[in-house]
PDB file of N, CA and C in Angstrom:
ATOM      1  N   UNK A   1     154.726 110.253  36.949  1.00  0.00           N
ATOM      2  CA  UNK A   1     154.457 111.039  35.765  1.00  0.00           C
ATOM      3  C   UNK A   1     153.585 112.227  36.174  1.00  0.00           C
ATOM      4  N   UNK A   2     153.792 113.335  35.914  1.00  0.00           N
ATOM      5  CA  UNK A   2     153.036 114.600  36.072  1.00  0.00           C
ATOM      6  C   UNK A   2     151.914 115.109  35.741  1.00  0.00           C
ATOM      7  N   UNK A   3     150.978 115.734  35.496  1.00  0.00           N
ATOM      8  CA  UNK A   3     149.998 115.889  35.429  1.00  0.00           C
ATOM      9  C   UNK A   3     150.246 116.464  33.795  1.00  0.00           C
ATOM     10  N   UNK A   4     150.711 117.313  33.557  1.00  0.00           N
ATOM     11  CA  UNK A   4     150.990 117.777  32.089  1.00  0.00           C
ATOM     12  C   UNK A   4     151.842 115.889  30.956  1.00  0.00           C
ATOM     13  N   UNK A   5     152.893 115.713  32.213  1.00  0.00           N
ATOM     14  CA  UNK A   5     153.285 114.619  31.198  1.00  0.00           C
ATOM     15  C   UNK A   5     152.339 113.726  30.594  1.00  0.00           C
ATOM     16  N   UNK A   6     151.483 113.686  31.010  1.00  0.00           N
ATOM     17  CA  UNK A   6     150.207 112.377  31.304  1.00  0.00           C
ATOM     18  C   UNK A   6     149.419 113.143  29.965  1.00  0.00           C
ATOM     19  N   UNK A   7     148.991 114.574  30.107  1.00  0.00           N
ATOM     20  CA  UNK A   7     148.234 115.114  29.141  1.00  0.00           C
ATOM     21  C   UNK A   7     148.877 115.340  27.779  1.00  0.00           C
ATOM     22  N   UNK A   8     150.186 115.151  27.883  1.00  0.00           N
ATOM     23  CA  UNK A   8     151.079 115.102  26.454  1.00  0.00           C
ATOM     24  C   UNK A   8     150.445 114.153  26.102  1.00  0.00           C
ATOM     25  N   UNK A   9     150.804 112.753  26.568  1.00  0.00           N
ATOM     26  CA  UNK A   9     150.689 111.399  25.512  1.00  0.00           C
ATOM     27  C   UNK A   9     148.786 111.678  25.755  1.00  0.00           C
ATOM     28  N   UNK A  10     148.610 112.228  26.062  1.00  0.00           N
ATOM     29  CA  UNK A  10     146.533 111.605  25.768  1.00  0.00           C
ATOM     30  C   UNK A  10     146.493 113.136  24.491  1.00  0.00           C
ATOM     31  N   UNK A  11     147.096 113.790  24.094  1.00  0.00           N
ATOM     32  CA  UNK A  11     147.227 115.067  22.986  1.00  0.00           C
ATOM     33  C   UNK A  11     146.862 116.110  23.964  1.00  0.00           C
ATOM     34  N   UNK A  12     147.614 117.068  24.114  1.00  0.00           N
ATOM     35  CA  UNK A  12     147.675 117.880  25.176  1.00  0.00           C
ATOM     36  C   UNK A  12     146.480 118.990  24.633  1.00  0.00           C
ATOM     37  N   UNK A  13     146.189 119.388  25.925  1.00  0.00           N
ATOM     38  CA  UNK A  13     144.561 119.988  26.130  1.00  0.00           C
ATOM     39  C   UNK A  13     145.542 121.858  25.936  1.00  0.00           C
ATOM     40  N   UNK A  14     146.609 121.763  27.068  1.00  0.00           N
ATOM     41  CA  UNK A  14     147.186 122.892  26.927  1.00  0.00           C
ATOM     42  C   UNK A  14     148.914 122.888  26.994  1.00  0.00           C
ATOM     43  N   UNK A  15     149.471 123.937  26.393  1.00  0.00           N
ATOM     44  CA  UNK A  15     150.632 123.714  26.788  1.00  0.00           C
ATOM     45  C   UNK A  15     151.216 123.681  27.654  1.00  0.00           C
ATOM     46  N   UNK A  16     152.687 122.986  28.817  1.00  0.00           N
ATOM     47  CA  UNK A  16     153.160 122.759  29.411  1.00  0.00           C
ATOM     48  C   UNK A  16     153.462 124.809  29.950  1.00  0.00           C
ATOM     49  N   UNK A  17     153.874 125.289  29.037  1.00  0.00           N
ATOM     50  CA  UNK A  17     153.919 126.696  29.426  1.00  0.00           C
ATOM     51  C   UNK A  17     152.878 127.745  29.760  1.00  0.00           C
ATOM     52  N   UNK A  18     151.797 127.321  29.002  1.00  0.00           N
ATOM     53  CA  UNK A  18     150.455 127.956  29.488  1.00  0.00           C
ATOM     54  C   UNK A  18     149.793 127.263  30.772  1.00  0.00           C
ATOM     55  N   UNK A  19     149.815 125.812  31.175  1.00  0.00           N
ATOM     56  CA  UNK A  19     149.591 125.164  31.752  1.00  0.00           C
ATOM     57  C   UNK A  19     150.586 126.319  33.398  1.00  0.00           C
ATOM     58  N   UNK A  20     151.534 126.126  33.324  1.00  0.00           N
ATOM     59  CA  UNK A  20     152.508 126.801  34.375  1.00  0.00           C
ATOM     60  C   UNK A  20     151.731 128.460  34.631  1.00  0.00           C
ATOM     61  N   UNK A  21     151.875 129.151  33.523  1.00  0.00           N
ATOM     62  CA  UNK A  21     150.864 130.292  33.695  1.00  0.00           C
ATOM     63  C   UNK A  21     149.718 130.238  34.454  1.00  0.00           C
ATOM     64  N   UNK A  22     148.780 129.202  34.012  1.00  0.00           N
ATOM     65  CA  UNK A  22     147.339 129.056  35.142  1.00  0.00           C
ATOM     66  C   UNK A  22     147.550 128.785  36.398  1.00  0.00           C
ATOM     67  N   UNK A  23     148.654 127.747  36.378  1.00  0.00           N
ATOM     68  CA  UNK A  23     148.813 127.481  37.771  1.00  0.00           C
ATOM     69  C   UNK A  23     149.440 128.057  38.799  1.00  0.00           C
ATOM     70  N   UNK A  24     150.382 129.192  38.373  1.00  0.00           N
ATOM     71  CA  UNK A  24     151.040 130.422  39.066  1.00  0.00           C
ATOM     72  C   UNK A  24     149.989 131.237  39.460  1.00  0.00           C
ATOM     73  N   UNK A  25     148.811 131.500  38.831  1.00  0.00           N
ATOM     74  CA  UNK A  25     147.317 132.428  38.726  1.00  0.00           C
ATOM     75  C   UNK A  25     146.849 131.895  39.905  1.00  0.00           C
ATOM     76  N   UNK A  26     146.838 130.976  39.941  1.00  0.00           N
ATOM     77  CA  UNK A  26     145.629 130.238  40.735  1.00  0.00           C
ATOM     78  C   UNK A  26     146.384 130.074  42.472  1.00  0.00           C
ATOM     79  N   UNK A  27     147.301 129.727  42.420  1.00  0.00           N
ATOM     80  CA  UNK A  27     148.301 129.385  43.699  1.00  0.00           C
ATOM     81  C   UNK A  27     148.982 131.374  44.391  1.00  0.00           C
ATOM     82  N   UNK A  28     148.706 132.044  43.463  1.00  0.00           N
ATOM     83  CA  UNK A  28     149.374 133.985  43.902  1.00  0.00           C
ATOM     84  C   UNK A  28     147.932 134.260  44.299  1.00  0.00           C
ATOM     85  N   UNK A  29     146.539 133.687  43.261  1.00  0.00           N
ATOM     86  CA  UNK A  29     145.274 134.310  43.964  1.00  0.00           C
ATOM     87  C   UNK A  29     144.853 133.642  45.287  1.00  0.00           C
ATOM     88  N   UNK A  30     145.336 132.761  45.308  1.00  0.00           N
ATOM     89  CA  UNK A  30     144.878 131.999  46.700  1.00  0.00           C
ATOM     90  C   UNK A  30     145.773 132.378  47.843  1.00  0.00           C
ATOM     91  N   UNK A  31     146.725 132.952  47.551  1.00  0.00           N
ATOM     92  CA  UNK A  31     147.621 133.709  48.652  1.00  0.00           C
ATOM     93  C   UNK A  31     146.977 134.819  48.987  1.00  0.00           C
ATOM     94  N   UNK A  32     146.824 135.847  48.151  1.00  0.00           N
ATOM     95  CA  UNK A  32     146.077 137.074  47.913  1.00  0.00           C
ATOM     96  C   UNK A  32     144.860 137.330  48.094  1.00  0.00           C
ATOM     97  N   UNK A  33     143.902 136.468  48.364  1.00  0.00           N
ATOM     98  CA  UNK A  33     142.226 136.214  48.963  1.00  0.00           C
ATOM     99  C   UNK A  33     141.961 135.681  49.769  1.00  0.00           C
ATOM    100  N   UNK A  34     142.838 135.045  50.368  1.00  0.00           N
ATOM    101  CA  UNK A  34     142.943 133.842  51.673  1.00  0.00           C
ATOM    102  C   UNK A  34     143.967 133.945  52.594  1.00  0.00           C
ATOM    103  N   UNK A  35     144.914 133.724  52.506  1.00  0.00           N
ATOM    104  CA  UNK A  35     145.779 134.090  53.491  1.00  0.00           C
ATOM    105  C   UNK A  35     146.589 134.932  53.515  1.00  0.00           C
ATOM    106  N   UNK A  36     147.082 136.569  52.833  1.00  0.00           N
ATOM    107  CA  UNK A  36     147.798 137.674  53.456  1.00  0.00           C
ATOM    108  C   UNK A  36     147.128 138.162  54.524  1.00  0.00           C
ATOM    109  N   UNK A  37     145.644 138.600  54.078  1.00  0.00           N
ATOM    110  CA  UNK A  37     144.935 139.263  55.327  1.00  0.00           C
ATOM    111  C   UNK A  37     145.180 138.572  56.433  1.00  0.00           C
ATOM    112  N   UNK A  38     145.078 137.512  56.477  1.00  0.00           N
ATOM    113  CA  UNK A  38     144.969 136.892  57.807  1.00  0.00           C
ATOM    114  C   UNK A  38     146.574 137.155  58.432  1.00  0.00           C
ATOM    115  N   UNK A  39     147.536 136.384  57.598  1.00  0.00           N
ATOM    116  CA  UNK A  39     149.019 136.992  58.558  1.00  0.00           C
ATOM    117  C   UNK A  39     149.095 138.308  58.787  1.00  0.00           C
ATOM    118  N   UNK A  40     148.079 139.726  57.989  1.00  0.00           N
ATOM    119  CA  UNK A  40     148.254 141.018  57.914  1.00  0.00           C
ATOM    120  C   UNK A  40     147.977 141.137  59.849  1.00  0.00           C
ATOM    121  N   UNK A  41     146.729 140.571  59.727  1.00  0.00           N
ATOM    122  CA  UNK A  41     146.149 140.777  61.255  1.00  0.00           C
ATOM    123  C   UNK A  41     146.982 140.240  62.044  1.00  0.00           C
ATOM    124  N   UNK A  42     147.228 139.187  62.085  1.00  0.00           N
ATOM    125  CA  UNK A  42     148.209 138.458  63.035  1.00  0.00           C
ATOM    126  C   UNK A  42     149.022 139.225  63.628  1.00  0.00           C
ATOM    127  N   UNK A  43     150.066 139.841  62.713  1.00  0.00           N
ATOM    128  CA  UNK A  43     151.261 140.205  62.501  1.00  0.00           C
ATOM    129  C   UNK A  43     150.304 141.966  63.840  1.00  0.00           C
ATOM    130  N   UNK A  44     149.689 142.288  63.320  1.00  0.00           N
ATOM    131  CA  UNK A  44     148.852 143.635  63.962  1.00  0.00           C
ATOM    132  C   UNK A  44     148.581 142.646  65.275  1.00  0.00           C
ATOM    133  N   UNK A  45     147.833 142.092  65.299  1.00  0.00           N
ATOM    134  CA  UNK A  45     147.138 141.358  66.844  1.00  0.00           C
ATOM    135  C   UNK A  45     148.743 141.113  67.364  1.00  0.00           C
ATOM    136  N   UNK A  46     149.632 141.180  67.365  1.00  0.00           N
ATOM    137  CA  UNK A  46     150.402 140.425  67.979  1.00  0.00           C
ATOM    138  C   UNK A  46     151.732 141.698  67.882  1.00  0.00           C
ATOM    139  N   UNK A  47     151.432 143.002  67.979  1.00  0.00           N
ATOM    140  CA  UNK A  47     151.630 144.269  68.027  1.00  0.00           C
ATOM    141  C   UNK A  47     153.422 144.064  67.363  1.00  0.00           C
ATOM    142  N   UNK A  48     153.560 144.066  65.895  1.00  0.00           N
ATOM    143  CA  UNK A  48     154.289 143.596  64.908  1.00  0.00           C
ATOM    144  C   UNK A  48     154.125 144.669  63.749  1.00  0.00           C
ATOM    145  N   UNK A  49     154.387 145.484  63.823  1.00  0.00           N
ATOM    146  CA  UNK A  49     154.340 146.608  62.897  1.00  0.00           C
ATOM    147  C   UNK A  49     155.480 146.741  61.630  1.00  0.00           C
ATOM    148  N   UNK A  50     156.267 145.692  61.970  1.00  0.00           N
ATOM    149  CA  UNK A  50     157.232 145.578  60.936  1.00  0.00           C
ATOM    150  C   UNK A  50     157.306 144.547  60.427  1.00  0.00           C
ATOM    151  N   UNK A  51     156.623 143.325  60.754  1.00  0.00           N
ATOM    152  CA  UNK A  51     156.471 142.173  60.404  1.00  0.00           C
ATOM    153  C   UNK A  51     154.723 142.381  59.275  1.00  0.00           C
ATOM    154  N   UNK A  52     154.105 143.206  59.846  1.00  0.00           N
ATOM    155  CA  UNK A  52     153.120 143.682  59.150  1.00  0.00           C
ATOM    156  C   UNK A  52     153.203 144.881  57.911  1.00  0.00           C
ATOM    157  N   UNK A  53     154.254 145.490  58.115  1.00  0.00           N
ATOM    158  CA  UNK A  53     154.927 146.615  56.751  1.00  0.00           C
ATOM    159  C   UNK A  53     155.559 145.309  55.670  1.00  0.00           C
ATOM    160  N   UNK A  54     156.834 143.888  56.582  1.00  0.00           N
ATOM    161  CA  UNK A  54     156.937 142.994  55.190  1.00  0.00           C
ATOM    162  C   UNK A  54     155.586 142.545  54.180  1.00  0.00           C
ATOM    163  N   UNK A  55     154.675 141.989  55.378  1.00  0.00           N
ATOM    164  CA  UNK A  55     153.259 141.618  54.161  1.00  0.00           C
ATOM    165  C   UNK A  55     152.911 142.308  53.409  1.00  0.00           C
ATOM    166  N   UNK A  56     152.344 143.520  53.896  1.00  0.00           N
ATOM    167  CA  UNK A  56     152.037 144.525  53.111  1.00  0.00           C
ATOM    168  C   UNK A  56     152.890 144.109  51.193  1.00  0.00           C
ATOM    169  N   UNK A  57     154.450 144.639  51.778  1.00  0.00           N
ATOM    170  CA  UNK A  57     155.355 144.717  50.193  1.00  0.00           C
ATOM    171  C   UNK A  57     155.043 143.497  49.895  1.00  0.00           C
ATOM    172  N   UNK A  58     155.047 142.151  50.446  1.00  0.00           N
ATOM    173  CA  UNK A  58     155.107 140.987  49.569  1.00  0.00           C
ATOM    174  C   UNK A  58     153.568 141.377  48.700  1.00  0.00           C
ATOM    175  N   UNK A  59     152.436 141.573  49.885  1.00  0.00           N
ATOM    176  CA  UNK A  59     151.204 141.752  49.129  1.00  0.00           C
ATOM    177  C   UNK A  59     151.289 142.521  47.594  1.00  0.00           C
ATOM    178  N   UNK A  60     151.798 143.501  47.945  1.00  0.00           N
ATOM    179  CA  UNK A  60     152.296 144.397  46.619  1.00  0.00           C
ATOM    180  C   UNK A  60     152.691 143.827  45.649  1.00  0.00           C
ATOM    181  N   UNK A  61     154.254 143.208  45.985  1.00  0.00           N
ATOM    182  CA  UNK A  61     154.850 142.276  44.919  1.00  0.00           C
ATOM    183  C   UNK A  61     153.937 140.899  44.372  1.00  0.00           C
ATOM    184  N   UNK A  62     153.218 140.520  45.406  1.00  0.00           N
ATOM    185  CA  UNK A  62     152.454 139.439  44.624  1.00  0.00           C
ATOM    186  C   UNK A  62     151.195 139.849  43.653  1.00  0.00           C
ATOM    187  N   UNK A  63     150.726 140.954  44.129  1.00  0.00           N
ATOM    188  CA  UNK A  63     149.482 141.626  43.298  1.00  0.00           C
ATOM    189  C   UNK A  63     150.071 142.288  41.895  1.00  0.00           C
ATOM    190  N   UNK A  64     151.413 142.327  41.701  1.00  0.00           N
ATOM    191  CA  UNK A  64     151.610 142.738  40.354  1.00  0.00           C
ATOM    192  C   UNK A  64     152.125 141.062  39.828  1.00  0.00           C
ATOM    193  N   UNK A  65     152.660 140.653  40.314  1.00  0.00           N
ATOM    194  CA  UNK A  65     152.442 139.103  39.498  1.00  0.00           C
ATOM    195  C   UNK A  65     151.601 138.721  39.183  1.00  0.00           C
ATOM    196  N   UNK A  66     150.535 138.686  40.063  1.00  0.00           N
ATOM    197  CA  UNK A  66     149.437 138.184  39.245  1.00  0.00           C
ATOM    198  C   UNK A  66     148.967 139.101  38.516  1.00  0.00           C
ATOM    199  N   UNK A  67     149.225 140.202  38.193  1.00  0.00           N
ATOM    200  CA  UNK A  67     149.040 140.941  37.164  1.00  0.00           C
ATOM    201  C   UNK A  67     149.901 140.850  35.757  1.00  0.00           C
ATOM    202  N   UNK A  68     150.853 140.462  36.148  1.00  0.00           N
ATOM    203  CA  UNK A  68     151.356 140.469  35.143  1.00  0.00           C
ATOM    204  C   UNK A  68     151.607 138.765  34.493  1.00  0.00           C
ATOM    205  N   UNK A  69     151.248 138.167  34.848  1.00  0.00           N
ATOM    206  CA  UNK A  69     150.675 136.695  34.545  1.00  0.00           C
ATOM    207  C   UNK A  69     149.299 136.441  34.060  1.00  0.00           C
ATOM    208  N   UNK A  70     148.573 137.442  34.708  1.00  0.00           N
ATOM    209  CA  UNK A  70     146.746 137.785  33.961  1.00  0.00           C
ATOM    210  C   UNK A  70     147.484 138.511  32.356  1.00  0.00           C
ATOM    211  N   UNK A  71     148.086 139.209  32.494  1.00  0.00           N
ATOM    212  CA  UNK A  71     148.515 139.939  31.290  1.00  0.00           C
ATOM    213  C   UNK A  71     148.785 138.661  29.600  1.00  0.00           C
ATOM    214  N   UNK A  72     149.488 138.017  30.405  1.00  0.00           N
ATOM    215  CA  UNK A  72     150.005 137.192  29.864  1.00  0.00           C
ATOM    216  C   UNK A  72     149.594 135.847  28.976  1.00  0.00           C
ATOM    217  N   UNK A  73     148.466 135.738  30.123  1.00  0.00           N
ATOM    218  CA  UNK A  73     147.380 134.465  29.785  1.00  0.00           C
ATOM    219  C   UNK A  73     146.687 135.724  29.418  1.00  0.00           C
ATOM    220  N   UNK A  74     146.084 136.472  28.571  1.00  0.00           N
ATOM    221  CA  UNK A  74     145.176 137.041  28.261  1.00  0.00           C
ATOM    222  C   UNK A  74     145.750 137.558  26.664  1.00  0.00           C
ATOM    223  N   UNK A  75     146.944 137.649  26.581  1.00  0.00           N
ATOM    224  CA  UNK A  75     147.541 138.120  25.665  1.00  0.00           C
ATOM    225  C   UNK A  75     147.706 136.589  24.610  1.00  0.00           C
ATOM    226  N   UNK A  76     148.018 135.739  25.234  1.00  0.00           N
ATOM    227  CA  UNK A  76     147.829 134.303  24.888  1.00  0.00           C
ATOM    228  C   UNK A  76     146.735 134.080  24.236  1.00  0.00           C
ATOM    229  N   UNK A  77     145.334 134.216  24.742  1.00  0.00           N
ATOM    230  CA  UNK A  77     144.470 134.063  24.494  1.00  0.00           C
ATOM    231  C   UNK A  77     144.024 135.023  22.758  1.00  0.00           C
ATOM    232  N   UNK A  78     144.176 136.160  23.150  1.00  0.00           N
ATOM    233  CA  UNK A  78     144.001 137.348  21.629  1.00  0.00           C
ATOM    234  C   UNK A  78     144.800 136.579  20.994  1.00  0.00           C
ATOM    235  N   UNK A  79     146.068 136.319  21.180  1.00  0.00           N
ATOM    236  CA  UNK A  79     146.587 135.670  20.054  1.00  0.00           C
ATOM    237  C   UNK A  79     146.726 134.086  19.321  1.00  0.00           C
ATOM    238  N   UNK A  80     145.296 133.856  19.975  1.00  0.00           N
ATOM    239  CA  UNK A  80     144.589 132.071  19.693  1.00  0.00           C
ATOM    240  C   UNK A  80     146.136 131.577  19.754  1.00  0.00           C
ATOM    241  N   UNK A  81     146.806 131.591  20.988  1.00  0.00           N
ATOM    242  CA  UNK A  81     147.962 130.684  21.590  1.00  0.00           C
ATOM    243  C   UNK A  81     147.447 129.638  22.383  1.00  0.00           C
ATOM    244  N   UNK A  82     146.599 129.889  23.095  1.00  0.00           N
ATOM    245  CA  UNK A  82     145.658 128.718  23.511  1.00  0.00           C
ATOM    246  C   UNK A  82     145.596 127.648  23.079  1.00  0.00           C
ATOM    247  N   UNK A  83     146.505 126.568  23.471  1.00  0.00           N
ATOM    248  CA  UNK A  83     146.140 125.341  22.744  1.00  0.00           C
ATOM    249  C   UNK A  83     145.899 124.336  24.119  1.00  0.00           C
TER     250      UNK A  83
END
């Protein structure tokens, strides 16, 4: 049983869809503060200039997800969707 299924039957704290929102937040920021830089360097230490231009775009593409997932859970929130 899942961690949300479990919080259904005890009356759910949050929804299964907002629940997915936080946890997309939390798993793109921990990519994004912890480990791109480090493959950024790698990819540089290990004279990879094109393997270091892909991070870069993923970095990109992941920094507007979590932007646009902050958007989202925040917009949630103004609109006392928060359950």
């Amino acid at each position: 049983m899942g961690m949300t299924e479990t919080a259904t039957k005890q009356g759910a704290l949050l929804e299964d869809s907002t629940f997915n929102v936080i946890t997309q937040i939390e798993k793109k920021a921990d990519f994004l503060y912890s480990s791109v830089e480090k493959y950024l360097r790698d990819a540089e230490k290990d004279s990879k200039p094109e393997l270091a231009k892909l991070w870069t775009a993923i970095k990109e593409d992941e920094q507007n997800h979590l932007k646009m997932l902050r958007e989202e859970l925040v917009r949630e929130v103004k609109e006392n969707k928060l359950k």
